[in-house]
PDB file of N, CA and C in Angstrom:
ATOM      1  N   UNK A   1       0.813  -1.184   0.000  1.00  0.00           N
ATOM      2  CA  UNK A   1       0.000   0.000   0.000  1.00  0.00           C
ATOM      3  C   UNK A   1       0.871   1.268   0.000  1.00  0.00           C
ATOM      4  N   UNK A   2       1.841   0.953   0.284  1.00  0.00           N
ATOM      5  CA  UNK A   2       2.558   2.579   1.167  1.00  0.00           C
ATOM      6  C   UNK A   2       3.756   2.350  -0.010  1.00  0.00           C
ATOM      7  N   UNK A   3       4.738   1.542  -0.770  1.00  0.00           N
ATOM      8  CA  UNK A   3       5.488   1.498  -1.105  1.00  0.00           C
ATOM      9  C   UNK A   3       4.975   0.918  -2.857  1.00  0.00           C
ATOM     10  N   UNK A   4       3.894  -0.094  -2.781  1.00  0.00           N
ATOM     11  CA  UNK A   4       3.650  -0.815  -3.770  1.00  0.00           C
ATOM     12  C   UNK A   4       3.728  -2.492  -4.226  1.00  0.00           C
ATOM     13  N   UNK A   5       3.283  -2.773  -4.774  1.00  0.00           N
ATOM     14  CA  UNK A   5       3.544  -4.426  -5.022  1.00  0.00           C
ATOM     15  C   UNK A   5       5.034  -5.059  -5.076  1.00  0.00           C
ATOM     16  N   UNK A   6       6.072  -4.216  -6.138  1.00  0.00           N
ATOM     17  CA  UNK A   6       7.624  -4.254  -6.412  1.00  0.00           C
ATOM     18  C   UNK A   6       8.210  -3.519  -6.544  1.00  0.00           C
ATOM     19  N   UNK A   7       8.616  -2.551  -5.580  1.00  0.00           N
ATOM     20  CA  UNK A   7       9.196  -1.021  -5.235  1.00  0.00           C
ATOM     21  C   UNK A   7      10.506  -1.442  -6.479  1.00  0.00           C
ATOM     22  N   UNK A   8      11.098  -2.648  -6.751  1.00  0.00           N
ATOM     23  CA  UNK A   8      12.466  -2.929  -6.743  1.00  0.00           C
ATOM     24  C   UNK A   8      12.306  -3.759  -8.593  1.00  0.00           C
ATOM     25  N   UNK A   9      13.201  -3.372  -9.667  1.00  0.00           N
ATOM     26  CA  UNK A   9      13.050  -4.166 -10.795  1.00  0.00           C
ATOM     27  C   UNK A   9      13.894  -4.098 -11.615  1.00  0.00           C
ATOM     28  N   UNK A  10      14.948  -4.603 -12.402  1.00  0.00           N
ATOM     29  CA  UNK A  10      15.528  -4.702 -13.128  1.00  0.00           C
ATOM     30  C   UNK A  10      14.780  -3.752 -14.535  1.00  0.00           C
ATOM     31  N   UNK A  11      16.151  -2.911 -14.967  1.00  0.00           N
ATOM     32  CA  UNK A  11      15.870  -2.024 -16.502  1.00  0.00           C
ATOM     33  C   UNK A  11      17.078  -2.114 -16.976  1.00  0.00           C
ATOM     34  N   UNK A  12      17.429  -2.952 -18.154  1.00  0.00           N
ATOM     35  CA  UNK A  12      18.293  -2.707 -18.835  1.00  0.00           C
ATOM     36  C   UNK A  12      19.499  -3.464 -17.734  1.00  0.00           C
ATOM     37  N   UNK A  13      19.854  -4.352 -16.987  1.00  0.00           N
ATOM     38  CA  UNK A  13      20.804  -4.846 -16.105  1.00  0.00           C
ATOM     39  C   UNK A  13      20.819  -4.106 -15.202  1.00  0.00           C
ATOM     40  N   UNK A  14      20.198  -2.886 -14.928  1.00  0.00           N
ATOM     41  CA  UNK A  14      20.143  -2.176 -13.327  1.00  0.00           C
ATOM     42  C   UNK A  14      19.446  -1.938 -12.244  1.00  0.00           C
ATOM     43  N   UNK A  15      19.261  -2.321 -11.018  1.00  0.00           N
ATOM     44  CA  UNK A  15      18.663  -1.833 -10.745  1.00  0.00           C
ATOM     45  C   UNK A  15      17.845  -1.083 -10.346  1.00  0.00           C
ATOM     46  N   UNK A  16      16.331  -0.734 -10.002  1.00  0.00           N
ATOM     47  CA  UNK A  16      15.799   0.331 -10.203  1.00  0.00           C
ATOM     48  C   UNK A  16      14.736   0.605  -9.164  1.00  0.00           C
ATOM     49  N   UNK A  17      14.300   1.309  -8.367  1.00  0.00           N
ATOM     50  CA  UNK A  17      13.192   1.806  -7.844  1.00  0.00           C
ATOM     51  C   UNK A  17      12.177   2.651  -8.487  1.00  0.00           C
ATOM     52  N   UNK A  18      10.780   2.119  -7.990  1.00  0.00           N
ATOM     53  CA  UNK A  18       9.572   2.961  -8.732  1.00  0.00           C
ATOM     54  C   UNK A  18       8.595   2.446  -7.146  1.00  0.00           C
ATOM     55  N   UNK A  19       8.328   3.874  -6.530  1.00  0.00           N
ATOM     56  CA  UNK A  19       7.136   3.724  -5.400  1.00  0.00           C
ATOM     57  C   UNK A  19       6.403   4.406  -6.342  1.00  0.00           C
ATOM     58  N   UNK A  20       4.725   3.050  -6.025  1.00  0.00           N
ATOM     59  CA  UNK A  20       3.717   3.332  -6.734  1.00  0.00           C
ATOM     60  C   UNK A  20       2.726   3.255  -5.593  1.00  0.00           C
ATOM     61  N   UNK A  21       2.492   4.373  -4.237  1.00  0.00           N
ATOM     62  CA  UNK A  21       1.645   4.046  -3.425  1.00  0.00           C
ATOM     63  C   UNK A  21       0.173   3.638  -3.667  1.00  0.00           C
ATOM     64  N   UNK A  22      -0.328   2.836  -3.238  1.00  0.00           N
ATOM     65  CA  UNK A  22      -2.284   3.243  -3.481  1.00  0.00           C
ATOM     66  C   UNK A  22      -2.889   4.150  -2.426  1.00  0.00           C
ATOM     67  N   UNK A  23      -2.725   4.863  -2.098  1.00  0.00           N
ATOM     68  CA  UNK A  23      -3.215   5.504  -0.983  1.00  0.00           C
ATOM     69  C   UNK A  23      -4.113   6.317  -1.366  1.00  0.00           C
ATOM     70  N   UNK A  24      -5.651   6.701  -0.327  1.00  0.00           N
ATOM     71  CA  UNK A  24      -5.858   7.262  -0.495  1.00  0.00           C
ATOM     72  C   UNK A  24      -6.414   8.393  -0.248  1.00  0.00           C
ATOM     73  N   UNK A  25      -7.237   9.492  -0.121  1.00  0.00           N
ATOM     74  CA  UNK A  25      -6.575  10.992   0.182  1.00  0.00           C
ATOM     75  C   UNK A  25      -7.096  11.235   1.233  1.00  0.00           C
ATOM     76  N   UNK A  26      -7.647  10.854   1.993  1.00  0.00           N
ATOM     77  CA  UNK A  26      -8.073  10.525   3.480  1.00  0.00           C
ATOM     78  C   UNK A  26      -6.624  10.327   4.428  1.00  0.00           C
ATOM     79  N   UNK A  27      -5.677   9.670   4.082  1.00  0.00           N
ATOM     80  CA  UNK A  27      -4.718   9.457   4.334  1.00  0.00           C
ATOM     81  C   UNK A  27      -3.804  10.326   4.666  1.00  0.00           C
ATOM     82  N   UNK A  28      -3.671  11.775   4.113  1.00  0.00           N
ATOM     83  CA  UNK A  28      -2.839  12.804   4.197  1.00  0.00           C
ATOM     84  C   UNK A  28      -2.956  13.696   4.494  1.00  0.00           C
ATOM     85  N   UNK A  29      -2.279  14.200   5.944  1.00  0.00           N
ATOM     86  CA  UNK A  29      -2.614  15.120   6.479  1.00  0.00           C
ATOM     87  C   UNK A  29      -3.234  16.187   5.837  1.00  0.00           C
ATOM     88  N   UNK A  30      -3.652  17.575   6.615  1.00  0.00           N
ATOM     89  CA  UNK A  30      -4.546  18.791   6.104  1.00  0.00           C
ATOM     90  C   UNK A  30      -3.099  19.730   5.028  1.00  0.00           C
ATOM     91  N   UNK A  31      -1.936  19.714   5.723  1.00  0.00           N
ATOM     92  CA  UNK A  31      -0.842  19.968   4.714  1.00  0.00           C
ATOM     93  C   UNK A  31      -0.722  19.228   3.542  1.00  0.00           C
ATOM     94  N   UNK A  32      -1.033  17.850   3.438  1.00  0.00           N
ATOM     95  CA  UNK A  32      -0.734  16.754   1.874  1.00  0.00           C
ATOM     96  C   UNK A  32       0.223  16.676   1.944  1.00  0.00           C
ATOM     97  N   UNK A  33       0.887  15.928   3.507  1.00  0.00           N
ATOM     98  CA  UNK A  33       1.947  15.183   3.446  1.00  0.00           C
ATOM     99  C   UNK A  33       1.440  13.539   4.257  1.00  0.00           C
ATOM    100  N   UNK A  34       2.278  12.794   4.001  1.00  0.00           N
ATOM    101  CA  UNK A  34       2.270  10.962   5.175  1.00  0.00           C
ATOM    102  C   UNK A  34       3.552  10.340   4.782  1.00  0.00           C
ATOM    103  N   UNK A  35       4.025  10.235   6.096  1.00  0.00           N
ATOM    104  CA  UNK A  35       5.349   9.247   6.165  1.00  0.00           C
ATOM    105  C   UNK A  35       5.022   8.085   6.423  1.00  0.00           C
ATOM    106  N   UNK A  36       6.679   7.398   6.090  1.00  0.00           N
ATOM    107  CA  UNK A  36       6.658   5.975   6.674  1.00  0.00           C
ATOM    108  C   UNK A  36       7.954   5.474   6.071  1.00  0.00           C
ATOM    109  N   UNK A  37       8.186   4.780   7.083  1.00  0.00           N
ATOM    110  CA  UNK A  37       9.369   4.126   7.015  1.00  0.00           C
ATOM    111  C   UNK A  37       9.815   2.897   6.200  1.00  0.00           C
ATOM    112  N   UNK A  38      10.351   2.880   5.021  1.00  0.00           N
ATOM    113  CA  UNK A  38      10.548   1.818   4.045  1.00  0.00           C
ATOM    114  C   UNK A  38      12.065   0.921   4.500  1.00  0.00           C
ATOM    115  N   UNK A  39      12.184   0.131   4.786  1.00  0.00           N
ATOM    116  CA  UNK A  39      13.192  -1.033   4.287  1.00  0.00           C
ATOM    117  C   UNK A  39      13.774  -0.676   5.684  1.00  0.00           C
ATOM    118  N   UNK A  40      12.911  -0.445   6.829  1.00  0.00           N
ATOM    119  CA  UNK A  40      13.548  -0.350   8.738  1.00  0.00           C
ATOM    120  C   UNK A  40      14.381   0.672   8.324  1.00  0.00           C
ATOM    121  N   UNK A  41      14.822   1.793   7.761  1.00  0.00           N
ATOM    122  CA  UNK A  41      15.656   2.968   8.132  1.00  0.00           C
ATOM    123  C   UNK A  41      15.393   3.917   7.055  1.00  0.00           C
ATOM    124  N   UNK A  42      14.948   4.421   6.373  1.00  0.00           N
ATOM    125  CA  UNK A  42      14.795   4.702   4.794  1.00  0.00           C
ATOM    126  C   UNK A  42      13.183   5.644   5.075  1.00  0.00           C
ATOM    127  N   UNK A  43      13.139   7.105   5.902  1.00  0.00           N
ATOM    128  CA  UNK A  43      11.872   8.046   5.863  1.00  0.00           C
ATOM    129  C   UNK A  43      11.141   8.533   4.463  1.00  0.00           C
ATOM    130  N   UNK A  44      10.492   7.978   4.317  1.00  0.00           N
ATOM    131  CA  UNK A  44       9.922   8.377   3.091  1.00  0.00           C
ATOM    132  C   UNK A  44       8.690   9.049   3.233  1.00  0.00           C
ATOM    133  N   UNK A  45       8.617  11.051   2.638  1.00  0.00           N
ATOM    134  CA  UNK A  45       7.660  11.729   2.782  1.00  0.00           C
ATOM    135  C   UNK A  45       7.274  11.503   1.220  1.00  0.00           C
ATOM    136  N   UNK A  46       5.587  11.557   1.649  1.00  0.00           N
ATOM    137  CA  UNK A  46       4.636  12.012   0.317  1.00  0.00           C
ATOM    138  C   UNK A  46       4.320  13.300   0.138  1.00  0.00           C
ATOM    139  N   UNK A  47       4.495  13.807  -0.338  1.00  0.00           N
ATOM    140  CA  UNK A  47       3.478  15.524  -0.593  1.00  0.00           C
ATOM    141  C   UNK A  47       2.582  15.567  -1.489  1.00  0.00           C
ATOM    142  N   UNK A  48       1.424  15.409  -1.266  1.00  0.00           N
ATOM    143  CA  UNK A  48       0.363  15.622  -2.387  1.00  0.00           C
ATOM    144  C   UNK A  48      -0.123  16.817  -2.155  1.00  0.00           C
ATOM    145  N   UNK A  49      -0.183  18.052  -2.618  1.00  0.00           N
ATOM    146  CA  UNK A  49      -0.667  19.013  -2.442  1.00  0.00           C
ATOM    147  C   UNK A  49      -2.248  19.359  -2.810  1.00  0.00           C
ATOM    148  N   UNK A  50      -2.790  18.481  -3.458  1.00  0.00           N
ATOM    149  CA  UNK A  50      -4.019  18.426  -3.833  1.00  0.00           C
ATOM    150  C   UNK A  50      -4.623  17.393  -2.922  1.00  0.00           C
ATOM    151  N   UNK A  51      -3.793  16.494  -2.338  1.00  0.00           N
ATOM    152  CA  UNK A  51      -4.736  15.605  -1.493  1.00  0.00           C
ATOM    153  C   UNK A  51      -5.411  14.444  -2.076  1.00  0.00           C
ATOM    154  N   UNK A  52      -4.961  14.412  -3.028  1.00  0.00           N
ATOM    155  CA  UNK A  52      -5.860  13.298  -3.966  1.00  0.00           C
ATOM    156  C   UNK A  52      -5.742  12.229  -3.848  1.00  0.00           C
ATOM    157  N   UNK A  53      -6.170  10.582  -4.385  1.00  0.00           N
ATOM    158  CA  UNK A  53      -5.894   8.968  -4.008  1.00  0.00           C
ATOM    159  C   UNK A  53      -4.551   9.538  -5.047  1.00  0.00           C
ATOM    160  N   UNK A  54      -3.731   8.302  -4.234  1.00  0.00           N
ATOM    161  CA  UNK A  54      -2.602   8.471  -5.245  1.00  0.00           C
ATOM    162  C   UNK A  54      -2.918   7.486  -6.132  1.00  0.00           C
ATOM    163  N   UNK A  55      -3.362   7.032  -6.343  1.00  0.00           N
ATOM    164  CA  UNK A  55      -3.433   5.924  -7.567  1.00  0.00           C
ATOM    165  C   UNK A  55      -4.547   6.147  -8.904  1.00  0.00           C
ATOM    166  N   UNK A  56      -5.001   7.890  -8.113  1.00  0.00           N
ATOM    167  CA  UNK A  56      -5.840   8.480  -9.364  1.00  0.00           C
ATOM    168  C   UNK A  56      -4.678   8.496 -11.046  1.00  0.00           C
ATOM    169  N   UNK A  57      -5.193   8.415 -11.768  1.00  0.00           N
ATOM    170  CA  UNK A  57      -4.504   8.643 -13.307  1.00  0.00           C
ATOM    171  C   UNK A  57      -4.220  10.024 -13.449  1.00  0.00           C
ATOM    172  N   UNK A  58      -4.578  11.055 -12.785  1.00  0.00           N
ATOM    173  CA  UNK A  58      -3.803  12.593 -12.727  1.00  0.00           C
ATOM    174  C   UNK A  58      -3.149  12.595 -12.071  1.00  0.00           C
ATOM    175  N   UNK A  59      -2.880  11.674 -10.963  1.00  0.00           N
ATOM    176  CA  UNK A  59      -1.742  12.179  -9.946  1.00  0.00           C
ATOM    177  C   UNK A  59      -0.946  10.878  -9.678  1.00  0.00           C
ATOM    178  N   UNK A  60       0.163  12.131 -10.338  1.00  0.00           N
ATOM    179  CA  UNK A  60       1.665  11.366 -10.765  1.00  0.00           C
ATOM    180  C   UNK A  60       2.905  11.820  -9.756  1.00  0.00           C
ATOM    181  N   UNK A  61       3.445  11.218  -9.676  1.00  0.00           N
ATOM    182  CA  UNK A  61       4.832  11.559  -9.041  1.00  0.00           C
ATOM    183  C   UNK A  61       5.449  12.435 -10.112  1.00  0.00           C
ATOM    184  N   UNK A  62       6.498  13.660  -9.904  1.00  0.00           N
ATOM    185  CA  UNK A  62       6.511  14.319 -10.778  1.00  0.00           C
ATOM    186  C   UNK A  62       8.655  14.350 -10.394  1.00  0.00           C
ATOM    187  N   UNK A  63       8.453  14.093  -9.163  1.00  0.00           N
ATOM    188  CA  UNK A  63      10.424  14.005  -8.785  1.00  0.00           C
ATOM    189  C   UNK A  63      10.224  13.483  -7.160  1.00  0.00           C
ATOM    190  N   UNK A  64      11.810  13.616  -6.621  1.00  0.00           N
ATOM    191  CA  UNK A  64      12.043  12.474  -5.642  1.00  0.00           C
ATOM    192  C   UNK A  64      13.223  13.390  -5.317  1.00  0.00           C
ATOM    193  N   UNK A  65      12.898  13.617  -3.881  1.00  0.00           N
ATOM    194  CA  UNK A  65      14.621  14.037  -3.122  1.00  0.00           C
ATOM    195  C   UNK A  65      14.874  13.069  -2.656  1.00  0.00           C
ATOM    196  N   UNK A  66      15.842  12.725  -2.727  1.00  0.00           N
ATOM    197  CA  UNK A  66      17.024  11.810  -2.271  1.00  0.00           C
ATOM    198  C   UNK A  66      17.968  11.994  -1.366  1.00  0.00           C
ATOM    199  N   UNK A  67      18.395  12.184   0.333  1.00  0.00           N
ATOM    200  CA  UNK A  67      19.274  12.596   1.225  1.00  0.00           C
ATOM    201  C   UNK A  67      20.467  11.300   1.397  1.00  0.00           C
ATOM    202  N   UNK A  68      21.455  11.918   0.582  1.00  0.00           N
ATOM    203  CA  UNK A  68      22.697  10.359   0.999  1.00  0.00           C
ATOM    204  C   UNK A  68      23.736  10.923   1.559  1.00  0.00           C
ATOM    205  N   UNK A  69      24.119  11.093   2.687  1.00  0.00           N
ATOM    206  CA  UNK A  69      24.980  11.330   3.571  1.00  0.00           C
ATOM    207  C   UNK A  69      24.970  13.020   3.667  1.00  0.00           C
ATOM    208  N   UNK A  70      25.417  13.863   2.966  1.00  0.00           N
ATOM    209  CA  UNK A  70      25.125  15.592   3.208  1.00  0.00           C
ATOM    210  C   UNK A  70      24.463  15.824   1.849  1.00  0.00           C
ATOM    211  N   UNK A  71      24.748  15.193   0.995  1.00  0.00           N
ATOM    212  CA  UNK A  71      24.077  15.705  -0.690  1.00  0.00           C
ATOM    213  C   UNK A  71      22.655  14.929  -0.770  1.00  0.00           C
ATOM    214  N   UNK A  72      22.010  15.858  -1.628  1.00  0.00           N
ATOM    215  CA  UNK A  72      20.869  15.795  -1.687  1.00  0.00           C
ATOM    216  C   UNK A  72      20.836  15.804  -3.374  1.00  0.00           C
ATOM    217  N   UNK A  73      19.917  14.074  -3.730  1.00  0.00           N
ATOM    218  CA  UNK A  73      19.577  13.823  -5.020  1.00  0.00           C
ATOM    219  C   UNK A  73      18.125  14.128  -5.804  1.00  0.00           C
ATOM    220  N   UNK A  74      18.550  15.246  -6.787  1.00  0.00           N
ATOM    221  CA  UNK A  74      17.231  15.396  -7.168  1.00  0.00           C
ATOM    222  C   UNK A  74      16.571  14.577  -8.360  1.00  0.00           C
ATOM    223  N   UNK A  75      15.897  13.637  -8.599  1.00  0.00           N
ATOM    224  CA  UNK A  75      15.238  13.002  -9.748  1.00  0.00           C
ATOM    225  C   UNK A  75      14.026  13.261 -10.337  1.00  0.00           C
ATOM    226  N   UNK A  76      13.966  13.531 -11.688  1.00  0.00           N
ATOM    227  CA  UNK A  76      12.896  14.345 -12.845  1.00  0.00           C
ATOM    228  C   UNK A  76      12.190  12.842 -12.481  1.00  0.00           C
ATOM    229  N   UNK A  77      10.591  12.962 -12.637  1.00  0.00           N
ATOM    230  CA  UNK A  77      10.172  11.534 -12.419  1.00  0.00           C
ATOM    231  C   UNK A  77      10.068  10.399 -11.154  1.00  0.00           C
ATOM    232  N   UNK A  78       9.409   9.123 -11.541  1.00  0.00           N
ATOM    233  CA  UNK A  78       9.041   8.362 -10.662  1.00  0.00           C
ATOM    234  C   UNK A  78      10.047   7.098 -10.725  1.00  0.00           C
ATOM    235  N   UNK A  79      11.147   7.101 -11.150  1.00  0.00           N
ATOM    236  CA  UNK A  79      11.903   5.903 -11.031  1.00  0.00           C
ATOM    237  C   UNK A  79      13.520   6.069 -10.479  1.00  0.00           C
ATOM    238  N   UNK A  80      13.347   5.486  -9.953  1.00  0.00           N
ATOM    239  CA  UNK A  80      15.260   5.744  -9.099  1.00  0.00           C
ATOM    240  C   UNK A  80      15.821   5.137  -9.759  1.00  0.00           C
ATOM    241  N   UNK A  81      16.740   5.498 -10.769  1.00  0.00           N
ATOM    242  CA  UNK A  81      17.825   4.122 -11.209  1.00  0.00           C
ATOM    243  C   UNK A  81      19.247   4.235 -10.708  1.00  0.00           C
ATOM    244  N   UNK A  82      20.052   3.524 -11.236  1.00  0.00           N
ATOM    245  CA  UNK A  82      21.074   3.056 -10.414  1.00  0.00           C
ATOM    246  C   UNK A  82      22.203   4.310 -10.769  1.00  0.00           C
ATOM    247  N   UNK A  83      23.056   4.505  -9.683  1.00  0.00           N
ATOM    248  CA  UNK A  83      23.185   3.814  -8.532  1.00  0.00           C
ATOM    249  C   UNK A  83      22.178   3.626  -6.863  1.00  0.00           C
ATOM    250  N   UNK A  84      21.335   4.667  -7.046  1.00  0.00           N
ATOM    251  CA  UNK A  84      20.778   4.922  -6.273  1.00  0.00           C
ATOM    252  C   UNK A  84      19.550   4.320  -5.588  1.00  0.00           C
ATOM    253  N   UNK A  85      19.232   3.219  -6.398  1.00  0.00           N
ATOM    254  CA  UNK A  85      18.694   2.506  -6.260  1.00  0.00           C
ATOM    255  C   UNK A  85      19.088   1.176  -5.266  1.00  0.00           C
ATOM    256  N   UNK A  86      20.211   0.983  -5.330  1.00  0.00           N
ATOM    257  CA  UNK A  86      21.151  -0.351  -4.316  1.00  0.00           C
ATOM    258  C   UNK A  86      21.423   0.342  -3.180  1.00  0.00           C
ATOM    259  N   UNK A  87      21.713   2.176  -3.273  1.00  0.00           N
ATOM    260  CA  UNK A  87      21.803   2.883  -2.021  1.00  0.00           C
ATOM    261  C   UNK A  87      20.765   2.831  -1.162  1.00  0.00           C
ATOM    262  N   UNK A  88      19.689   3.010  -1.725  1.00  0.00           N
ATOM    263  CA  UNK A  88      18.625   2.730  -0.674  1.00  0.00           C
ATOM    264  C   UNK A  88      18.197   0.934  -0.203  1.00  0.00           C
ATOM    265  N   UNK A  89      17.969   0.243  -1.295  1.00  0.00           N
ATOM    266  CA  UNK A  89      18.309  -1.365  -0.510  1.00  0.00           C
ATOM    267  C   UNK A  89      19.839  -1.329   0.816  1.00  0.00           C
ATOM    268  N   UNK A  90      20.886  -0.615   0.095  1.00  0.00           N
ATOM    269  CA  UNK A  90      21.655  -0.823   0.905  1.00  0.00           C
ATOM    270  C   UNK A  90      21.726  -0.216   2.440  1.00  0.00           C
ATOM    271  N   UNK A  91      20.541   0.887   2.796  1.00  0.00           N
ATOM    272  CA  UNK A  91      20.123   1.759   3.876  1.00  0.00           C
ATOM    273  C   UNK A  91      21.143   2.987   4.080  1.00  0.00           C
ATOM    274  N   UNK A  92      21.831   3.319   2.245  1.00  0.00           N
ATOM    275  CA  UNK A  92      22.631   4.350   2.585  1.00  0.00           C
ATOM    276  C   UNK A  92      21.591   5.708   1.833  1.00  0.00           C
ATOM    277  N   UNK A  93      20.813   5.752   1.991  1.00  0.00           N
ATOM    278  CA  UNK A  93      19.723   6.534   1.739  1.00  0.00           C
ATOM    279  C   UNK A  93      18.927   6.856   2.930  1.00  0.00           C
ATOM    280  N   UNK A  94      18.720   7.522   3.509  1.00  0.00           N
ATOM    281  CA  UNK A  94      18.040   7.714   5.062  1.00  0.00           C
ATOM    282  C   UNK A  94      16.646   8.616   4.757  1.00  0.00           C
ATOM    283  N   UNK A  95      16.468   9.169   3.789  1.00  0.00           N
ATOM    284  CA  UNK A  95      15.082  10.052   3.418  1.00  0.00           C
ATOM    285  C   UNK A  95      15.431  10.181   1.978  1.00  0.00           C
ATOM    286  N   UNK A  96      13.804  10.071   1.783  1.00  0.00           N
ATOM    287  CA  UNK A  96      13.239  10.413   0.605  1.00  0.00           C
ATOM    288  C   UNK A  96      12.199  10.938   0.378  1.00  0.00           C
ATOM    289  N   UNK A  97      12.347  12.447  -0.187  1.00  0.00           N
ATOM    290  CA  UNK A  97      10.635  12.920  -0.201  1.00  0.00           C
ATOM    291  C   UNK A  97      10.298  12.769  -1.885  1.00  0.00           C
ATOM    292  N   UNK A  98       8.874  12.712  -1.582  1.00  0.00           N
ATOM    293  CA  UNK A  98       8.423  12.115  -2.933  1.00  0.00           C
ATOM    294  C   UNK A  98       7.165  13.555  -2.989  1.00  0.00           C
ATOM    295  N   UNK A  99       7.121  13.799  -4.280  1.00  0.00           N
ATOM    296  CA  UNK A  99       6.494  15.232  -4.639  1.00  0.00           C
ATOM    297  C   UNK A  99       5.388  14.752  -6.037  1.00  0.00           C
ATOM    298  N   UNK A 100       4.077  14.959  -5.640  1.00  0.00           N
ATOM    299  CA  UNK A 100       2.784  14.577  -6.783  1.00  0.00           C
ATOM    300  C   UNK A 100       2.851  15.966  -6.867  1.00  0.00           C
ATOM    301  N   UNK A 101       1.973  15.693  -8.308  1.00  0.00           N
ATOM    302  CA  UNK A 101       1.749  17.347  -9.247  1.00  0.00           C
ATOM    303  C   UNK A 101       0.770  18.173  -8.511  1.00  0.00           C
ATOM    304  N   UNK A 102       1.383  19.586  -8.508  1.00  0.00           N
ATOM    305  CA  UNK A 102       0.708  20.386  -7.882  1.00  0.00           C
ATOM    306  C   UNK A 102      -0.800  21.483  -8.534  1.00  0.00           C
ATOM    307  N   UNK A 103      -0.550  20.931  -9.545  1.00  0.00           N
ATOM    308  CA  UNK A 103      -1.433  21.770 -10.213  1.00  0.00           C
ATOM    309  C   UNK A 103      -3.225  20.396 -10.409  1.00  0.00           C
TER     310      UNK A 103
END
């Protein structure tokens, strides 16, 4: 529900992350945010600013911060690919905020 059926998948020999939550908009606070903790160490914020089910067909993940040790990874889109993808299996990823379209 919170992460998806296979957060984790091979593209092209790499691997890759794609959170596809089902949640829905009942779920997120009056700001249009909900955490939770993926893989025991790994904070992962949602921001939906509209509040919507995430698994509506308008509301898309649109990018992904990424916190790995002091730098901060920014990704266009809903898929983590590598390397950053084994960083977070590996729990060298400690937060991730995840950002749906605001409009």
């Amino acid at each position: 529900m919170m992460a998806g059926q296979n957060p984790f998948f091979i593209d092209k020999d790499e691997l890759c992350l794609r959170l596809q939550p089902a949640l829905p908009h009942w779920l997120f606070d009056e700001a249009g945010t909900l955490s939770f903790t993926f893989l025991g160490n790994c904070r992962v914020t949602y921001y939906n600013p509209r509040r919507e089910d995430t698994f509506a067909i308008s509301n898309q993940i649109q990018k992904l911060h990424l916190y790995l040790d002091d730098k901060q990874v920014e990704v266009d889109g809903d898929i983590i690919g590598s390397p950053y993808a084994s960083f977070v299996r590996e729990g060298r990823i400690k937060r991730i905020d995840v950002f749906f379209a605001e409009v």
